[in-house]
Protein backbone atom coordinates (compact mmCIF):
# COMPACT_ATOMS: atom_id res chain seq x y z
CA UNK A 1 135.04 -108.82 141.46
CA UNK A 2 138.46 -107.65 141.72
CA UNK A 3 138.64 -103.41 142.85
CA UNK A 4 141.64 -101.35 141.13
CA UNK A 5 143.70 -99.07 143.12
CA UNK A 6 144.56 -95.96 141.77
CA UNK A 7 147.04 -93.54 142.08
CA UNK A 8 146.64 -90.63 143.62
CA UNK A 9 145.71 -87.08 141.21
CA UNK A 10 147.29 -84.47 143.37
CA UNK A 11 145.17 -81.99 141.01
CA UNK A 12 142.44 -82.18 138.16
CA UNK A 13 141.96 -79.70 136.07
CA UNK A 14 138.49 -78.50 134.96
CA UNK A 15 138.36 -80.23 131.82
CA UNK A 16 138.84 -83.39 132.94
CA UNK A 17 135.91 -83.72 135.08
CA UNK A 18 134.38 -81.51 131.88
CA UNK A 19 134.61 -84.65 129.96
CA UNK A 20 133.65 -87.49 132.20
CA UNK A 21 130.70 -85.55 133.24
CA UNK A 22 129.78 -85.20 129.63
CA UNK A 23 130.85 -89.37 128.76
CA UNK A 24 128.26 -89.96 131.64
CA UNK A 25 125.45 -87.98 130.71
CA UNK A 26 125.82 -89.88 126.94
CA UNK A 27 126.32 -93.34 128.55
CA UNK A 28 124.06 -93.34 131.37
CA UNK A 29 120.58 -92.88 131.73
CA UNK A 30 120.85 -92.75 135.40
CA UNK A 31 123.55 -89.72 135.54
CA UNK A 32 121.18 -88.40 132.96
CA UNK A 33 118.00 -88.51 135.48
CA UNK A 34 120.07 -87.03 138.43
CA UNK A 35 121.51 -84.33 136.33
CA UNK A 36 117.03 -83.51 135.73
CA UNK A 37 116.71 -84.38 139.42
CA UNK A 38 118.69 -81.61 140.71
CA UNK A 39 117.73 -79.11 137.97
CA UNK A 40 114.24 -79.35 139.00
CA UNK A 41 113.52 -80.70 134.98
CA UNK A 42 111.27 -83.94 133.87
CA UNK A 43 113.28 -87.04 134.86
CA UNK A 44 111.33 -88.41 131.41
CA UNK A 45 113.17 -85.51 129.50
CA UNK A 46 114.77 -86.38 126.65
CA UNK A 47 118.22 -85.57 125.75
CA UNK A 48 118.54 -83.40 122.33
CA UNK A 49 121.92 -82.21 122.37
CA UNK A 50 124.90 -81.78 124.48
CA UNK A 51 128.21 -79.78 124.08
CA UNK A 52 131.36 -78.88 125.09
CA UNK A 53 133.09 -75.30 125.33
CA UNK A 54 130.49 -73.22 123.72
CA UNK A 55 131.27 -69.85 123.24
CA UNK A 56 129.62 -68.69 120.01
CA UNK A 57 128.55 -65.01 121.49
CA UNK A 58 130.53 -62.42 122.81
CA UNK A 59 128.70 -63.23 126.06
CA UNK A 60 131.02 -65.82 126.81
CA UNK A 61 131.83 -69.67 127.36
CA UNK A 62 129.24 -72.52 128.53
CA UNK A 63 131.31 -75.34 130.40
CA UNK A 64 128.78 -78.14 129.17
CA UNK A 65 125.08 -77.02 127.45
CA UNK A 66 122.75 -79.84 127.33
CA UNK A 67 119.54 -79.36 125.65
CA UNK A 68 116.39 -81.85 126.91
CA UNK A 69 112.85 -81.99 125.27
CA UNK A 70 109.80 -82.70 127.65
CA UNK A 71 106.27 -82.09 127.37
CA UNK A 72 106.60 -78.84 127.79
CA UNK A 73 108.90 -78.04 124.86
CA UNK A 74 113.02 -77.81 125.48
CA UNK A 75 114.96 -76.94 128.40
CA UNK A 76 118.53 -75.63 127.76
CA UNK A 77 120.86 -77.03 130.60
CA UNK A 78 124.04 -74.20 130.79
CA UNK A 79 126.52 -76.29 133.19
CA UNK A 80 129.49 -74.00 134.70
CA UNK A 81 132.35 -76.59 136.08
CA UNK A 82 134.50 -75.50 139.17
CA UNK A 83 137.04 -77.49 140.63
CA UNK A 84 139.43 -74.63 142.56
CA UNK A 85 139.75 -71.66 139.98
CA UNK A 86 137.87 -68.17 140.79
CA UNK A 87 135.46 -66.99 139.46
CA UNK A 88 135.46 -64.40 136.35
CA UNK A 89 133.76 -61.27 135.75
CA UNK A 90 130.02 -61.58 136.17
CA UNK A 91 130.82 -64.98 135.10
CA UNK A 92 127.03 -66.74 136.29
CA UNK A 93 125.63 -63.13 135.34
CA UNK A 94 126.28 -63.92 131.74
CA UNK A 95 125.49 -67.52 131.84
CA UNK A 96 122.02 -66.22 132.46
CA UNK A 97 122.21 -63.69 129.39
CA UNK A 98 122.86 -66.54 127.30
CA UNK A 99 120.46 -68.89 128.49
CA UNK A 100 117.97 -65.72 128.23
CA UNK A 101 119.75 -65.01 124.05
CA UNK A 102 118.67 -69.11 123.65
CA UNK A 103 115.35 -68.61 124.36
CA UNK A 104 115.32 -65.42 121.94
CA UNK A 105 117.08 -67.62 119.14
CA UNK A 106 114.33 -70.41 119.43
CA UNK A 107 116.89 -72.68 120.59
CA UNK A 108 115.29 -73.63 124.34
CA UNK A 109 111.64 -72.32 125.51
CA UNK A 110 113.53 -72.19 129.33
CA UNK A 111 117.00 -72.76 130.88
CA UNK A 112 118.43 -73.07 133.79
CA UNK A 113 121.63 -72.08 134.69
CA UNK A 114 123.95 -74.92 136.96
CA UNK A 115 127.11 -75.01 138.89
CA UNK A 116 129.12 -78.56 138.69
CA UNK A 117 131.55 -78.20 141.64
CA UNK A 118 132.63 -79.16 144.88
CA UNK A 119 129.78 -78.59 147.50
CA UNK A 120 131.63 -76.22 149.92
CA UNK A 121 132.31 -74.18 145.95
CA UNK A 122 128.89 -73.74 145.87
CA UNK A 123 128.39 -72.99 149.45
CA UNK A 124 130.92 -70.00 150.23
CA UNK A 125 130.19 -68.07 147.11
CA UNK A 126 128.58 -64.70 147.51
CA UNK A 127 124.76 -64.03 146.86
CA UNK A 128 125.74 -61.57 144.23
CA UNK A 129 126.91 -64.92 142.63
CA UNK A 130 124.41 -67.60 143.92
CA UNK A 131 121.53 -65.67 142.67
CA UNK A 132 121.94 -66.05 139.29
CA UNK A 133 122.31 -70.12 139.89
CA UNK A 134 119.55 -72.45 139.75
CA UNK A 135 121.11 -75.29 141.20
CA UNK A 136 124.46 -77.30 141.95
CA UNK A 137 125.13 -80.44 141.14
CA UNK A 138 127.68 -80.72 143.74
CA UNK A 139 130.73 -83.57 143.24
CA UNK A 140 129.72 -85.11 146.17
CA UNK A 141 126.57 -86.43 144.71
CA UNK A 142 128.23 -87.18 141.32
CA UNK A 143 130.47 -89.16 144.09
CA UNK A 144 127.50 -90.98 145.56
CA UNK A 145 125.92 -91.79 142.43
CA UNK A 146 128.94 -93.47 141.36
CA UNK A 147 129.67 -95.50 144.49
CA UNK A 148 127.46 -98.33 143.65
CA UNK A 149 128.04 -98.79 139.77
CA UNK A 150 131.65 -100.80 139.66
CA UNK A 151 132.14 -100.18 136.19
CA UNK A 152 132.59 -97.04 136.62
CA UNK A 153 135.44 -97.11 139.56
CA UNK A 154 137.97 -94.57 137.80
CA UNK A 155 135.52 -91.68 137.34
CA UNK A 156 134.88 -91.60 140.71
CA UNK A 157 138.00 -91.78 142.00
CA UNK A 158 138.78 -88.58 139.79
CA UNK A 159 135.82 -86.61 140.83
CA UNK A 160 136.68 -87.71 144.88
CA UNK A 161 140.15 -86.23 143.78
CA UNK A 162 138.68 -83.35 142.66
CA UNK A 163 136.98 -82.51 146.10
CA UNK A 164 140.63 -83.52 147.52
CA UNK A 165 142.03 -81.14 145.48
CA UNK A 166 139.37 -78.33 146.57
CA UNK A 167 140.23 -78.89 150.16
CA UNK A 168 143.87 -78.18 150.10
CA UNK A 169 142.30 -74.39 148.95
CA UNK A 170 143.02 -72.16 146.14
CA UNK A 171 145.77 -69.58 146.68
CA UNK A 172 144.73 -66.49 145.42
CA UNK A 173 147.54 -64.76 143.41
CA UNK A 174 147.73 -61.12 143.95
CA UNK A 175 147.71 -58.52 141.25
CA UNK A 176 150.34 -55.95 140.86
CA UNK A 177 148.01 -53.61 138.87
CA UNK A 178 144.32 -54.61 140.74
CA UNK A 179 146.30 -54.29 144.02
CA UNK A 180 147.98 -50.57 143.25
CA UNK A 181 144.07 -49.57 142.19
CA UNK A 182 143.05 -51.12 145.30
CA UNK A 183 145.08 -49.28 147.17
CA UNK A 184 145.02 -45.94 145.93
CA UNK A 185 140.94 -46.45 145.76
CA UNK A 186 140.85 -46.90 149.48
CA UNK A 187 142.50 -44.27 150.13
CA UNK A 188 140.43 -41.60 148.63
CA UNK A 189 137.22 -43.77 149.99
CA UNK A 190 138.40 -43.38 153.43
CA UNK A 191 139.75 -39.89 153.25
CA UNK A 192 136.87 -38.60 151.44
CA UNK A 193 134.17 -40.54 152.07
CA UNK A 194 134.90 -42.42 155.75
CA UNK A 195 131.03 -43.16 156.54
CA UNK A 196 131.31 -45.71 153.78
CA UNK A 197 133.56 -47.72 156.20
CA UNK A 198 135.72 -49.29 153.39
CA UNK A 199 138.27 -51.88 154.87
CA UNK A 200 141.81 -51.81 153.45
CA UNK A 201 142.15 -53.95 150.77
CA UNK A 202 144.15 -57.41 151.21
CA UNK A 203 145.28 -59.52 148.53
CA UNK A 204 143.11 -58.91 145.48
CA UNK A 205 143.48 -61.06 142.37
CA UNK A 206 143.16 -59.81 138.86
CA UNK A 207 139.30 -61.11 139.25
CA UNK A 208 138.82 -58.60 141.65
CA UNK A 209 136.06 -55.98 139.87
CA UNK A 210 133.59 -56.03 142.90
CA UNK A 211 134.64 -53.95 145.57
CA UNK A 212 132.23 -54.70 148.38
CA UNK A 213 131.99 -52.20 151.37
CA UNK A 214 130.87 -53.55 154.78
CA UNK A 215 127.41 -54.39 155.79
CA UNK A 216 124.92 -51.68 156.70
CA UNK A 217 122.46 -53.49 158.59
CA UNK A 218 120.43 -56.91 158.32
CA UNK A 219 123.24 -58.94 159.48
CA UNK A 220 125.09 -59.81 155.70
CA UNK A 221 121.73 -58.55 153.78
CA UNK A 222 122.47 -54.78 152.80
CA UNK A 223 125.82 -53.89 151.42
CA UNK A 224 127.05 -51.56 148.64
CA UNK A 225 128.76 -52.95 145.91
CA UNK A 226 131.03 -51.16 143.22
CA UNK A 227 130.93 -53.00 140.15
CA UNK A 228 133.34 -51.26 138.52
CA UNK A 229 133.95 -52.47 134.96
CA UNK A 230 130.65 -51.19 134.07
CA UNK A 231 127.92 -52.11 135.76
CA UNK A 232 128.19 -49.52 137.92
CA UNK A 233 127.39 -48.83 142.17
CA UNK A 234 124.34 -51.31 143.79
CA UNK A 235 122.47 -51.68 146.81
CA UNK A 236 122.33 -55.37 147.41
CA UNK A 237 119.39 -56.98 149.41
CA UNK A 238 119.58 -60.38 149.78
CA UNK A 239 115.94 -61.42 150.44
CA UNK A 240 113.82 -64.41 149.99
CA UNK A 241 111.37 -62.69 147.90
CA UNK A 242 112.95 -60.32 145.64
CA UNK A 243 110.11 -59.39 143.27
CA UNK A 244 108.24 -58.01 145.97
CA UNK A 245 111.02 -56.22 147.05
CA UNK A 246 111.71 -54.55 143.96
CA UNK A 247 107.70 -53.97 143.58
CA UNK A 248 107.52 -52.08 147.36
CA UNK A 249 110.62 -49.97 146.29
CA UNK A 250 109.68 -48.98 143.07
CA UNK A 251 107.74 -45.47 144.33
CA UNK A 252 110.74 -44.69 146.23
CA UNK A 253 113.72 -44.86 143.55
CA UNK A 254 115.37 -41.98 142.43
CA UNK A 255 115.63 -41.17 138.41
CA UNK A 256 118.63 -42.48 137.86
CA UNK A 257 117.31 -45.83 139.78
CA UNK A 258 116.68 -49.19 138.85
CA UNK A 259 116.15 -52.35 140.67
CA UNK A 260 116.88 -55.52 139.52
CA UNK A 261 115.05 -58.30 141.42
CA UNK A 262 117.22 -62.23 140.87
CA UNK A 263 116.95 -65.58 142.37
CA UNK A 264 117.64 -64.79 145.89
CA UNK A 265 118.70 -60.88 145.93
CA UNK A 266 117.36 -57.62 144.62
CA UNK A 267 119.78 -54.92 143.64
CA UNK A 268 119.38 -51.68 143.25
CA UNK A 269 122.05 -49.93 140.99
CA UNK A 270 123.13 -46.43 139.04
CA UNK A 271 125.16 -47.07 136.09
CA UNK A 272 128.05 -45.31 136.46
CA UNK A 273 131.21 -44.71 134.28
CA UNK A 274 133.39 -47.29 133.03
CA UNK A 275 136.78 -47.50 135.16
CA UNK A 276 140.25 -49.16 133.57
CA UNK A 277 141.85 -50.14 136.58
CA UNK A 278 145.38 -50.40 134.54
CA UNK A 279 145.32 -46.03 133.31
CA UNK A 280 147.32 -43.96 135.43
CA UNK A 281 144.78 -43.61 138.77
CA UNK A 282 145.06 -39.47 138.52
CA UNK A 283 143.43 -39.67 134.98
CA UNK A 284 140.93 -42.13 136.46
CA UNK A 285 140.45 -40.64 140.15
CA UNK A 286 137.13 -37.90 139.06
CA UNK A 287 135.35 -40.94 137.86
CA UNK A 288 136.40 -43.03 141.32
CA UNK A 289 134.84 -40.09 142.98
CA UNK A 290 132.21 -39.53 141.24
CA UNK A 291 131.15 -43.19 142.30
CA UNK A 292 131.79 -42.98 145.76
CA UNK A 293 129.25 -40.17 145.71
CA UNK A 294 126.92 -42.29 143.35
CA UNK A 295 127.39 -45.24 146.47
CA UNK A 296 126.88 -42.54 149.43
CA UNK A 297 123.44 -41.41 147.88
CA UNK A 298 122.93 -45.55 147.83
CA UNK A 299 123.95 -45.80 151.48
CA UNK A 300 121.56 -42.80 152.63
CA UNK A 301 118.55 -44.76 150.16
CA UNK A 302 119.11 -47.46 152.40
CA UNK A 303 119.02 -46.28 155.44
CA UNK A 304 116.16 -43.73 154.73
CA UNK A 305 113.59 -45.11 157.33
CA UNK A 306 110.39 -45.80 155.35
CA UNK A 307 113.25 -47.86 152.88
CA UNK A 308 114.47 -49.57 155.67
CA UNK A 309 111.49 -50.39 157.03
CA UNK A 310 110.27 -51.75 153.65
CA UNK A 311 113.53 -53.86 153.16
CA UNK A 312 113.81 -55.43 156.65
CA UNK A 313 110.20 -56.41 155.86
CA UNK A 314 110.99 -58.73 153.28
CA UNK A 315 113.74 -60.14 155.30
């Protein structure tokens, strides 16, 4: 058999590798069976539906949704593809809302919630973002899976492109107006409220609504987070057995209190105002305060010794 060479794609966008993943799970039964493999799903599952660019909520857009029907009933299959770009908003957060809106609507019994992307993607991503993932089906493996099957030569040259493209790094951009919040947030953090230990910001991106504030003990495990769109100020506790967690803690929350055990991390969070990071930062700076305070009664939860003893148990 005579091999093709190819030339070389300096970069591939998203929906490229969108489509081919999609062409192979309607054209190969194989694909289809690793895609079940890694999700943990009957390889016997059989396919019901599959689409492309779904966004028919306000809770946003689902790369690739495949729907498969085993003997338990169906599974829906919400597939988020990452080649280089950041990552949105509470973009996995609301995968999981509308897997968890399918199962409401009848349209899937369970669902599981995937990341299609390079492997080192997957692996430098933050647990506030892992949790809510059930599995990646890394580019690598798409890679492997391909090697042996001739015929289909070009798609995995594009998806060992990809990872080529991955490597050479994304760039964040900065943001004129995230960066001047940034800025003018730190400063009244560390003026005001120094035992929070806020590092000055760097480059921030327009993507940049978590503002995470350094560890407070447990290596990585414990940090604050502000949220800051409107989910409001968390204690994060990366643990390997969250419900428990949240179970323990439960006598010990204040009113205003709730914990929110996921996959791989419980937080603990206060809603707290809204804040539009593009208004004028004077008419804004009460409610930036009023948050710090909201994450310094977070900080002294945490380190209150019978909580600390009850987190680092769970560890």
């Amino acid at each position: 058999m005579t091999y093709l060479t190819f030339d070389t794609i300096t970069r591939v966008d998203e929906i490229v590798t969108d489509v081919l993943a999609m062409d192979l799970l309607h054209s190969s039964r194989d694909f289809l069976e690793l895609v079940l493999k890694v999700t943990g799903e009957a390889e016997n599952a059989t396919p019901v539906a599959i689409r492309r660019s779904v966004a028919e909520t306000s809770l946003g857009e689902t790369d690739i949704e495949l729907v498969v029907e085993s003997d338990g009933g169906k599974c829906g299959i919400l597939i988020e593809n990452k080649v280089r770009s950041p990552l949105m908003d509470r973009q996995f957060a609301r995968y999981r809302m509308r897997g968890e809106a399918g199962v409401r609507n009848g349209q899937w019994q369970w669902f599981k919630v995937i990341l299609m992307s390079p492997r080192s993607y997957f692996d430098t991503l933050a647990v506030e973002h892992s949790s809510h993932i059930d599995a990646n089906l890394s580019y690598e493996a798409v890679v492997e899976f391909l090697a042996d099957r001739p015929e289909f030569a070009f798609k995995r040259h594009v998806f060992e492109s990809a990872i080529a493209d991955f490597r050479k790094g994304y760039v964040k951009s900065p943001d004129v107006a995230m960066m001047e919040f940034y800025q003018n947030y730190w400063a009244v953090a560390s003026s005001q409220f120094p035992q929070l230990r806020l590092l000055k910001p760097d480059v921030v991106g327009k993507d940049g609504s978590w503002i995470y504030f350094p560890p407070l003990y447990g290596g990585n495990s414990v940090k604050l987070i502000h949220k800051f769109k409107g989910i409001g100020c968390e204690l994060a506790v990366t643990t390997k057995k969250p419900e428990e967690l949240a179970e323990s803690l439960g006598p010990l929350l204040q009113p205003d209190m709730i914990v929110r055990p996921m996959k791989s991390v419980a937080f603990i969070n206060v809603q707290t105002p809204a804040i539009n990071h593009l208004i004028d930062f004077d008419s804004i700076k009460s409610n930036v305060v009023a948050s710090l305070h909201t994450l310094e009664r977070l900080r002294k939860f945490a380190m209150d010794e019978q909580v600390r003893k009850i987190i680092m148990a769970v560890f």
